[in-house]
C-alpha atoms as a PDB file:
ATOM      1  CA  UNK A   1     -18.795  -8.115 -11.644  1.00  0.00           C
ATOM      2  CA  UNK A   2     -15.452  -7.137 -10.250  1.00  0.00           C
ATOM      3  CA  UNK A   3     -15.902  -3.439  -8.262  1.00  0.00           C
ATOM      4  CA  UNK A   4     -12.324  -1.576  -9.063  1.00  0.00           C
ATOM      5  CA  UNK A   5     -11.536   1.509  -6.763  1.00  0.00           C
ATOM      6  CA  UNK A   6      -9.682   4.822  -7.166  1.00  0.00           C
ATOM      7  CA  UNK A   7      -7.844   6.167  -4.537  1.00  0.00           C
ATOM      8  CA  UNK A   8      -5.679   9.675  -4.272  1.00  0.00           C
ATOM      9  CA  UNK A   9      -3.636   9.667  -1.845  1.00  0.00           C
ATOM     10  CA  UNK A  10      -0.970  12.720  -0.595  1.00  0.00           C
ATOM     11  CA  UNK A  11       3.474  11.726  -0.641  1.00  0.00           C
ATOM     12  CA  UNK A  12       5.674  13.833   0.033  1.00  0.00           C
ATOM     13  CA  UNK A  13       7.946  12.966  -2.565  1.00  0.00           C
ATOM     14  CA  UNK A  14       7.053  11.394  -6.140  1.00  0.00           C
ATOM     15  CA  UNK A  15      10.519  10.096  -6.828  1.00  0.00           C
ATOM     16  CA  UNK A  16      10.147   8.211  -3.484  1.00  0.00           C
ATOM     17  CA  UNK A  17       6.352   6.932  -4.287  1.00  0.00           C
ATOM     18  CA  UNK A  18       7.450   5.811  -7.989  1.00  0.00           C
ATOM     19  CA  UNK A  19      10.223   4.092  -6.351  1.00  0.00           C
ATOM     20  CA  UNK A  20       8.188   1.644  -4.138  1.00  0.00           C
ATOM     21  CA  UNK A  21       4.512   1.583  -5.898  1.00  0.00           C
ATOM     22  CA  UNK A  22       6.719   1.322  -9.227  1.00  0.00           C
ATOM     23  CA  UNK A  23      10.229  -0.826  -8.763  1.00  0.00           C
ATOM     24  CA  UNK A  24       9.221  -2.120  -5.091  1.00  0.00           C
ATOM     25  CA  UNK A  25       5.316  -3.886  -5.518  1.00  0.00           C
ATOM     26  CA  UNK A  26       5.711  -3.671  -9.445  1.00  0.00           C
ATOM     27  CA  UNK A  27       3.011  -1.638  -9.823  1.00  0.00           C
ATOM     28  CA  UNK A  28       2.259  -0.197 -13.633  1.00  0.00           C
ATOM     29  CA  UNK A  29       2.551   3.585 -13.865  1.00  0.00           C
ATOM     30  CA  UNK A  30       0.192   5.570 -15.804  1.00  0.00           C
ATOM     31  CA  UNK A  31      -0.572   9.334 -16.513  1.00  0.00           C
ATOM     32  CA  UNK A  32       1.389  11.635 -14.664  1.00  0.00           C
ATOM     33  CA  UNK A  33       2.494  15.321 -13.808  1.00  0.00           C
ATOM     34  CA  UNK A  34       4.575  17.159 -11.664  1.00  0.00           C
ATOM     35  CA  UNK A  35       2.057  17.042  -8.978  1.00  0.00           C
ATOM     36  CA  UNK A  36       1.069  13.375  -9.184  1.00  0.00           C
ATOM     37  CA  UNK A  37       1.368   9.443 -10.560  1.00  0.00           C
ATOM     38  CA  UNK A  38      -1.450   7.151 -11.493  1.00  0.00           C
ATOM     39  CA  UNK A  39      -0.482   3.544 -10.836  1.00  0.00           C
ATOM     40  CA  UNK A  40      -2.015   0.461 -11.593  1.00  0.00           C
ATOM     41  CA  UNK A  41      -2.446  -1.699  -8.252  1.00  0.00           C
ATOM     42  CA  UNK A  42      -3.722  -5.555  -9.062  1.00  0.00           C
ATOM     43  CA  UNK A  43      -6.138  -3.924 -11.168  1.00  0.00           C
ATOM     44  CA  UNK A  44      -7.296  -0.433  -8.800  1.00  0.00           C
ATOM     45  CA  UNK A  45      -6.237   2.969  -9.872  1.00  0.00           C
ATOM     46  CA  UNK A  46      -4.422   4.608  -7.067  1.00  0.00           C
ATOM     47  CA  UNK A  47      -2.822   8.054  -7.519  1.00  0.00           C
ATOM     48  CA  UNK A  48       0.007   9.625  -5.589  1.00  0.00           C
ATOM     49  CA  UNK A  49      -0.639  13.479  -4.991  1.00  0.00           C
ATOM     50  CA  UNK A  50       2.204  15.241  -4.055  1.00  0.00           C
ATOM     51  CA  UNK A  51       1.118  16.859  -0.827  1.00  0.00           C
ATOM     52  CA  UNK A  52       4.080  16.696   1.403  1.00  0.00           C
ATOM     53  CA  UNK A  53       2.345  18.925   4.479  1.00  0.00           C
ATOM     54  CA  UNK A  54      -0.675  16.229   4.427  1.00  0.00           C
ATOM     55  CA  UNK A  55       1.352  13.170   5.129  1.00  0.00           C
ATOM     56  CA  UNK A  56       1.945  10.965   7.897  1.00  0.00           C
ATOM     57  CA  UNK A  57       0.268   8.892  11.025  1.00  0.00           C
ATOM     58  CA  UNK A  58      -2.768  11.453  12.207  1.00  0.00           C
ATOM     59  CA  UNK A  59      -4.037   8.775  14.643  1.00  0.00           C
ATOM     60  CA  UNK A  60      -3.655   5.600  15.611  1.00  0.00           C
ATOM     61  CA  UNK A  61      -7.138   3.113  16.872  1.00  0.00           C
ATOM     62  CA  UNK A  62      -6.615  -0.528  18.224  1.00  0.00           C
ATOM     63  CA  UNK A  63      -7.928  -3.291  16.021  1.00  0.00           C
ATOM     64  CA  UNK A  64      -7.105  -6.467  17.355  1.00  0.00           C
ATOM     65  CA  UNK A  65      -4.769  -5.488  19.912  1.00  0.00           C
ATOM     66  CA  UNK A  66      -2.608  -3.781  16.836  1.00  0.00           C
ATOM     67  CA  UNK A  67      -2.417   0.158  17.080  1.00  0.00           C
ATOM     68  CA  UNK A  68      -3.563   0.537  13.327  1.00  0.00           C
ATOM     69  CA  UNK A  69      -2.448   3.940  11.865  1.00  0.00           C
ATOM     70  CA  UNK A  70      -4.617   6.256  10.089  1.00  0.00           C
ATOM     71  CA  UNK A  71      -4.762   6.956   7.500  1.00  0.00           C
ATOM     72  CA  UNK A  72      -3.729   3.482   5.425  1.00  0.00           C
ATOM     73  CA  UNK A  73      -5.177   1.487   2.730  1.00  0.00           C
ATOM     74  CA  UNK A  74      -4.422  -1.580   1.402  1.00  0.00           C
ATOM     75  CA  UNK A  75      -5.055  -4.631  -0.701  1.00  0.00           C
ATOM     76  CA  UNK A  76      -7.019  -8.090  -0.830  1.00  0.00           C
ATOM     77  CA  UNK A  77      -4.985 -10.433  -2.088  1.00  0.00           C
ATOM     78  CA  UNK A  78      -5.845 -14.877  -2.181  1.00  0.00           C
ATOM     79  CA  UNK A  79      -3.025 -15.917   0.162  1.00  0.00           C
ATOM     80  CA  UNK A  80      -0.603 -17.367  -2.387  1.00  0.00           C
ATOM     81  CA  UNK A  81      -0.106 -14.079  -4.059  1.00  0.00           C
ATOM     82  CA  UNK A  82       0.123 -12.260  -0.572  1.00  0.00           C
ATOM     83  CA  UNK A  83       2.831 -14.661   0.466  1.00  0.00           C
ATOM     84  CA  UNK A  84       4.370 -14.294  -3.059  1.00  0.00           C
ATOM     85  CA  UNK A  85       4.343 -10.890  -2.326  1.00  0.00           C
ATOM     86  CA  UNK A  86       6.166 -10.476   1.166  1.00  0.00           C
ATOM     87  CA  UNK A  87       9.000 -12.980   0.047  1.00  0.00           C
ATOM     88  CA  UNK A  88       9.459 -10.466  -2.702  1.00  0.00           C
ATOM     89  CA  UNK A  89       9.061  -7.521  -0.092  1.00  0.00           C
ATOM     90  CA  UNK A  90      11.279  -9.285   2.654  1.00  0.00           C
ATOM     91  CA  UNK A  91      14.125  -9.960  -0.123  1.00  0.00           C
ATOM     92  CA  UNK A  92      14.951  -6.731  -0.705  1.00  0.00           C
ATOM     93  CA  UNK A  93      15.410  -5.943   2.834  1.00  0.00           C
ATOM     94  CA  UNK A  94      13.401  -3.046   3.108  1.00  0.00           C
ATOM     95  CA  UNK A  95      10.391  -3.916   4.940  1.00  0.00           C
ATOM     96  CA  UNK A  96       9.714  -6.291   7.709  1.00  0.00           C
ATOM     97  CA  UNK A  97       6.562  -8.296   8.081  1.00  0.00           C
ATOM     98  CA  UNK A  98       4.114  -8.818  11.325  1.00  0.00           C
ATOM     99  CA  UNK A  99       2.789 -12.601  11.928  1.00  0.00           C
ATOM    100  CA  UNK A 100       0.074 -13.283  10.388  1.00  0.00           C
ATOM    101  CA  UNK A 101      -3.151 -12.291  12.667  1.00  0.00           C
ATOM    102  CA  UNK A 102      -6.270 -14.207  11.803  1.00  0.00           C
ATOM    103  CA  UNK A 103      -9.532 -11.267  10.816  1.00  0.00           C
ATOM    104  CA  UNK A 104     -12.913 -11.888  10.537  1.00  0.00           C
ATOM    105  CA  UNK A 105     -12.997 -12.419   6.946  1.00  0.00           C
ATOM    106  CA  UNK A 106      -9.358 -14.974   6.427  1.00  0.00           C
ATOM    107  CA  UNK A 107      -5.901 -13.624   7.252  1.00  0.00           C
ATOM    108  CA  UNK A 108      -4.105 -10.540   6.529  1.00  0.00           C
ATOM    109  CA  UNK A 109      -0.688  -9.598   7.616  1.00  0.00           C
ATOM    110  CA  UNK A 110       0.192  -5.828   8.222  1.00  0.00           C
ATOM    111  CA  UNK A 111       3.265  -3.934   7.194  1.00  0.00           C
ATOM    112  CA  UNK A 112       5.406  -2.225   9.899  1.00  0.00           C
END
């Protein structure tokens, strides 16, 4: 059995959110309001509340010598889709990419 998770999350804009979760990682949109976007990511329901006065870094904890900020979230992806993925990221030019850092359970690679 494949576990699926839901996860709200604050933006401060919804334009901006249905720009990248939508047109940037391809990510099917579902329901919506004026106050938030359900999106489809590889499968996991993740919605973007608009809470612009509850975004941002609140902290920051080493893992691994990286300064990880909190709050994030991401995905597990097998490796060929995750490189498949930050070619597609890295061609538009709007992100860049850390190296690859081995983890405990395979490798991940972390957006900057």
């Amino acid at each position: 059995m494949n576990n699926l998770f839901h996860l709200a999350f604050p933006v401060k804009d919804l334009e901006e959110a249905r720009t990248f979760y939508g047109e940037v990682l391809g990510c099917e949109e579902g329901r919506s309001s004026d106050a938030w976007i359900d999106f489809n990511l590889f499968g996991h329901q993740i919605v973007a509340h608009l809470a612009p006065e509850s975004v941002g870094v609140q902290h920051r904890n080493e893992v691994d010598a990286d300064h990880v900020p909190v709050p994030h979230f991401g995905i597990v992806l097998p490796m060929e889709d995750w490189k498949n993925l930050a070619e597609k990221l890295k061609a538009g030019g709007r992100f860049s990419l850390n190296n690859f850092a081995p983890q405990r359970h395979g490798d991940t690679e972390f957006f900057k």
